[in-house]
C-alpha atoms as a PDB file:
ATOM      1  CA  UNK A   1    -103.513 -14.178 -42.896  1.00  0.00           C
ATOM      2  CA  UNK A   2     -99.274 -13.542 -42.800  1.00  0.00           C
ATOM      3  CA  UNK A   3    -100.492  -9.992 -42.350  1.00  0.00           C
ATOM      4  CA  UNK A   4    -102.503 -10.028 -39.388  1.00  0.00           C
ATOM      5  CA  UNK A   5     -99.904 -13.121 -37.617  1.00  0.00           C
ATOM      6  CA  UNK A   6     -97.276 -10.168 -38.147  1.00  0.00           C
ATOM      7  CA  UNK A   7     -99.017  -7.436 -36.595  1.00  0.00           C
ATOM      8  CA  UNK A   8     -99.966  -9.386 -33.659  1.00  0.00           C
ATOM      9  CA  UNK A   9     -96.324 -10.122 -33.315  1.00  0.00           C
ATOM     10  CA  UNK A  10     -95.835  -6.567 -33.730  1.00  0.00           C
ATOM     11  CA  UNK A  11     -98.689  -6.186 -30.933  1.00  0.00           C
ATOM     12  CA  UNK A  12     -97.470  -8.570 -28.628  1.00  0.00           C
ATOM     13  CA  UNK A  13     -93.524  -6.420 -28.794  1.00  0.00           C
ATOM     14  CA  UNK A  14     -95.151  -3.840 -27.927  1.00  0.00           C
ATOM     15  CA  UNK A  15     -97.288  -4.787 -24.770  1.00  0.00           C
ATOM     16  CA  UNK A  16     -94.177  -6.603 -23.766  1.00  0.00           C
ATOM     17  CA  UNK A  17     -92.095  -3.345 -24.155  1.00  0.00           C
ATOM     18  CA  UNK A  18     -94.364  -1.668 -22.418  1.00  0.00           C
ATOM     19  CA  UNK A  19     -94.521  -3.862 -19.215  1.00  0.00           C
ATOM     20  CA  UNK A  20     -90.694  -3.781 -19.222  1.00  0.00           C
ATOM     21  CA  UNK A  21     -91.240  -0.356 -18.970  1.00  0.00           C
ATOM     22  CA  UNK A  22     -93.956  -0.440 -16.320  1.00  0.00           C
ATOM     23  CA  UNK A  23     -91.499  -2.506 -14.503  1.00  0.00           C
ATOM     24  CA  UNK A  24     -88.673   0.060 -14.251  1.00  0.00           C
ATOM     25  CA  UNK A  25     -91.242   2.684 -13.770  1.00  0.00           C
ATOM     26  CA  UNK A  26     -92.578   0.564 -10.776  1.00  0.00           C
ATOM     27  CA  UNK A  27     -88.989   1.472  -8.557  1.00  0.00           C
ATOM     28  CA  UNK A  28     -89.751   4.890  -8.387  1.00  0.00           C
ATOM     29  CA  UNK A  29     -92.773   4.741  -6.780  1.00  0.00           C
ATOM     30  CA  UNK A  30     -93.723   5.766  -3.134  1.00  0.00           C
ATOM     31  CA  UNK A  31     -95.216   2.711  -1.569  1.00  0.00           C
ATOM     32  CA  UNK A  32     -93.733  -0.225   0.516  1.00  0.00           C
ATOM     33  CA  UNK A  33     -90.512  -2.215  -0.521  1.00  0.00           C
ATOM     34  CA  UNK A  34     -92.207  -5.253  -0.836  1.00  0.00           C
ATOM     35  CA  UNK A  35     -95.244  -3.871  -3.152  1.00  0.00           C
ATOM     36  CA  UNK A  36     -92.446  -2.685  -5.351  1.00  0.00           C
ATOM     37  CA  UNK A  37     -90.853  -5.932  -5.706  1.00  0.00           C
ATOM     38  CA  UNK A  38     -93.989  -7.636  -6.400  1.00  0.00           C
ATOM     39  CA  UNK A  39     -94.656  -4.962  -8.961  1.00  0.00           C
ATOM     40  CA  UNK A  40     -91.507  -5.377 -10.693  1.00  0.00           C
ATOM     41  CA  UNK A  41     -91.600  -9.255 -10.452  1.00  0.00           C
ATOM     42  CA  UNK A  42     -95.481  -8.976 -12.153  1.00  0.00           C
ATOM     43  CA  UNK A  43     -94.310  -6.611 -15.030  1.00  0.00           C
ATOM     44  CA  UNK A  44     -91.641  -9.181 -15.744  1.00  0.00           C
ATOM     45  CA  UNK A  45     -93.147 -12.150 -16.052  1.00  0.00           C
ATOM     46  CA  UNK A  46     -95.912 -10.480 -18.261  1.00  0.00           C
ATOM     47  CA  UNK A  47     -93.018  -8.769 -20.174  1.00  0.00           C
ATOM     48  CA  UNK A  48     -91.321 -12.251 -21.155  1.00  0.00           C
ATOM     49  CA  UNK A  49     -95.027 -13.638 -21.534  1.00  0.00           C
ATOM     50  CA  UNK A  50     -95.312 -11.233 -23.979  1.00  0.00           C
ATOM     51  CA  UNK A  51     -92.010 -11.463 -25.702  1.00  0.00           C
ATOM     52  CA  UNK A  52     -92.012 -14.904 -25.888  1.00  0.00           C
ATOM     53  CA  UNK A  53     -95.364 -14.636 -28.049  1.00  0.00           C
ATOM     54  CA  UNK A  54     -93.821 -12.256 -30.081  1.00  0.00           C
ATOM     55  CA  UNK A  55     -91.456 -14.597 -30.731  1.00  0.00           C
ATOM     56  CA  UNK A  56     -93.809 -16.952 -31.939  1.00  0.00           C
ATOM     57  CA  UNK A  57     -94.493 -14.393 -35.009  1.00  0.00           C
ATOM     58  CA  UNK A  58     -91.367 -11.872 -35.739  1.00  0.00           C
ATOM     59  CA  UNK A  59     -88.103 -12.758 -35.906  1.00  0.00           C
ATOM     60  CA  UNK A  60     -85.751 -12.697 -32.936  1.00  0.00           C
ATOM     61  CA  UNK A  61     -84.474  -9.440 -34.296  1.00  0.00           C
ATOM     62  CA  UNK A  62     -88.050  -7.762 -35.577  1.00  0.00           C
ATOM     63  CA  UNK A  63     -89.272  -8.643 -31.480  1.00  0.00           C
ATOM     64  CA  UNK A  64     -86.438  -7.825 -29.667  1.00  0.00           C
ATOM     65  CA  UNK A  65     -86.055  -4.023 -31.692  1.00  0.00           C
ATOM     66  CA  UNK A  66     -89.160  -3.687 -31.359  1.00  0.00           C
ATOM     67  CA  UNK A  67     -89.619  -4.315 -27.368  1.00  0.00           C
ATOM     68  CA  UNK A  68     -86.523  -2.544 -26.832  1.00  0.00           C
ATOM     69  CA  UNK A  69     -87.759   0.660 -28.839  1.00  0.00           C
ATOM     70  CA  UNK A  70     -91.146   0.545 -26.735  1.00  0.00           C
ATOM     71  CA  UNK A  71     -89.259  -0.210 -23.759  1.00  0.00           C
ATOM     72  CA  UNK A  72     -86.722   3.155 -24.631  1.00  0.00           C
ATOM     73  CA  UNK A  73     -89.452   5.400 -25.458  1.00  0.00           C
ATOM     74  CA  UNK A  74     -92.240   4.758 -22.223  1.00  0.00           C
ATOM     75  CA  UNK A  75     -89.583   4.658 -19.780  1.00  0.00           C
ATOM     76  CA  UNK A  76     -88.360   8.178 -21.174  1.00  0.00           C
ATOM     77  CA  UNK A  77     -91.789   9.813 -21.755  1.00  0.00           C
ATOM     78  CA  UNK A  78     -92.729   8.484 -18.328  1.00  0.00           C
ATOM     79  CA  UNK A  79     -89.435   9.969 -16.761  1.00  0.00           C
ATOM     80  CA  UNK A  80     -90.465  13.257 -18.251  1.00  0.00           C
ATOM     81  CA  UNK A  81     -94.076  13.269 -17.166  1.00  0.00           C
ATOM     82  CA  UNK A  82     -94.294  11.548 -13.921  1.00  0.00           C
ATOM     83  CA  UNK A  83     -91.060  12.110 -12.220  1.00  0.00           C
ATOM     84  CA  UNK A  84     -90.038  15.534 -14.393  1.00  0.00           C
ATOM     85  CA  UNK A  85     -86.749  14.172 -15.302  1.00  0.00           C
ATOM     86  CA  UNK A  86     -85.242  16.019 -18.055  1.00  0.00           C
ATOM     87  CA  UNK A  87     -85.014  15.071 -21.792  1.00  0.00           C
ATOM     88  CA  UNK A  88     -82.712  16.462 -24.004  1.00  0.00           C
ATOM     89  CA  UNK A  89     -83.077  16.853 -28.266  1.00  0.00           C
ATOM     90  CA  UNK A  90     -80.470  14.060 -28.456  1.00  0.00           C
ATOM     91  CA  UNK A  91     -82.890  11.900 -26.296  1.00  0.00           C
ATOM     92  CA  UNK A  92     -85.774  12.792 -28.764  1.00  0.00           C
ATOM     93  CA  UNK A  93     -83.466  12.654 -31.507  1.00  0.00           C
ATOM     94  CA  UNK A  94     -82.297   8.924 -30.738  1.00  0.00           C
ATOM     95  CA  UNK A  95     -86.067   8.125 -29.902  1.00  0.00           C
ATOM     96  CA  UNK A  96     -87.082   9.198 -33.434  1.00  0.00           C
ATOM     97  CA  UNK A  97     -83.620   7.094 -35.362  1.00  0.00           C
ATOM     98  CA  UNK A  98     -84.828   4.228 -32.845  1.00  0.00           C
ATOM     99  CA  UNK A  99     -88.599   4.548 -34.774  1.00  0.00           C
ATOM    100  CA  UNK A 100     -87.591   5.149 -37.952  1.00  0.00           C
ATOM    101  CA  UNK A 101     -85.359   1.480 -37.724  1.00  0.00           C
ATOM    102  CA  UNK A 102     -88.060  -0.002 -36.213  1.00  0.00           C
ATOM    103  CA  UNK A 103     -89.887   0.509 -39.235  1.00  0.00           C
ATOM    104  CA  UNK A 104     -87.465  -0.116 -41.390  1.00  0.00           C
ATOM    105  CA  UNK A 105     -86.924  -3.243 -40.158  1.00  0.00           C
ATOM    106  CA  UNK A 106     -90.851  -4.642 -39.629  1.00  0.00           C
ATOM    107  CA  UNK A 107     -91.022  -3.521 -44.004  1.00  0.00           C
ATOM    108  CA  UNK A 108     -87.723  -5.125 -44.681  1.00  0.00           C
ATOM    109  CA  UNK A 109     -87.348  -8.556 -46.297  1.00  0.00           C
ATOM    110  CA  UNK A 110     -86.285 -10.536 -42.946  1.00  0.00           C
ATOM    111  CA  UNK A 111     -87.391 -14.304 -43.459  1.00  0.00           C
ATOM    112  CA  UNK A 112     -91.007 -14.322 -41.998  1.00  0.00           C
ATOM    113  CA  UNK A 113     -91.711 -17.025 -39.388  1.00  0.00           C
ATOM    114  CA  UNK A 114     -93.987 -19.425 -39.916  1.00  0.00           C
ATOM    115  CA  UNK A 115     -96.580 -19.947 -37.058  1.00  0.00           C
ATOM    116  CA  UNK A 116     -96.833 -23.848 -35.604  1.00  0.00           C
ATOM    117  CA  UNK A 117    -100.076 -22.841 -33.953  1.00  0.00           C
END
């Protein structure tokens, strides 16, 4: 049961990494101002939806990594494939350190949270 509350902790960093992401992504695009700031206020609001369930499952530090590391590596992959911005082997270096602590940390011995749900 711990096992599947941690992954959908896990799950929920992600998706709320990933709408961060979205968000930023959501600037460069070609349509009216106002659609843009809608777009950007939407990703948000689902991003801290998201985080704060996280929250609910990981430690502070185990959600925040982890939506930061998500966050890091879709705006960067989406920089290089939609708006062919450039990505040097430090970039893909850090991205790969960045994973490799990420899973360090979800396998290390941080306190796990207890759910109150």
């Amino acid at each position: 049961m711990e096992g599947a509350i941690n992954r959908k902790g896990y799950a929920w960093a992600v998706y709320a990494g990933f709408n961060a992401a979205l968000a930023a992504i959501s600037t460069k695009l070609s349509v009216h101002q106002y659609i843009r700031y809608a777009l950007v206020l939407l990703y948000n609001v689902t991003m801290w939806g998201c985080y704060v369930n996280s929250l609910k499952a990981l430690s502070s530090l185990q959600a925040t990594v982890t939506n930061f590391a998500t966050n890091f590596i879709t705006s960067g992959l989406a920089g290089f494939f939609f708006f062919h911005e450039s990505l040097s082997l430090q970039w893909f270096a850090g991205a790969l350190l960045i994973i490799i602590g990420v899973v360090i940390l979800s396998s290390s011995g941080i306190e796990k949270k207890v759910s109150t749900d």
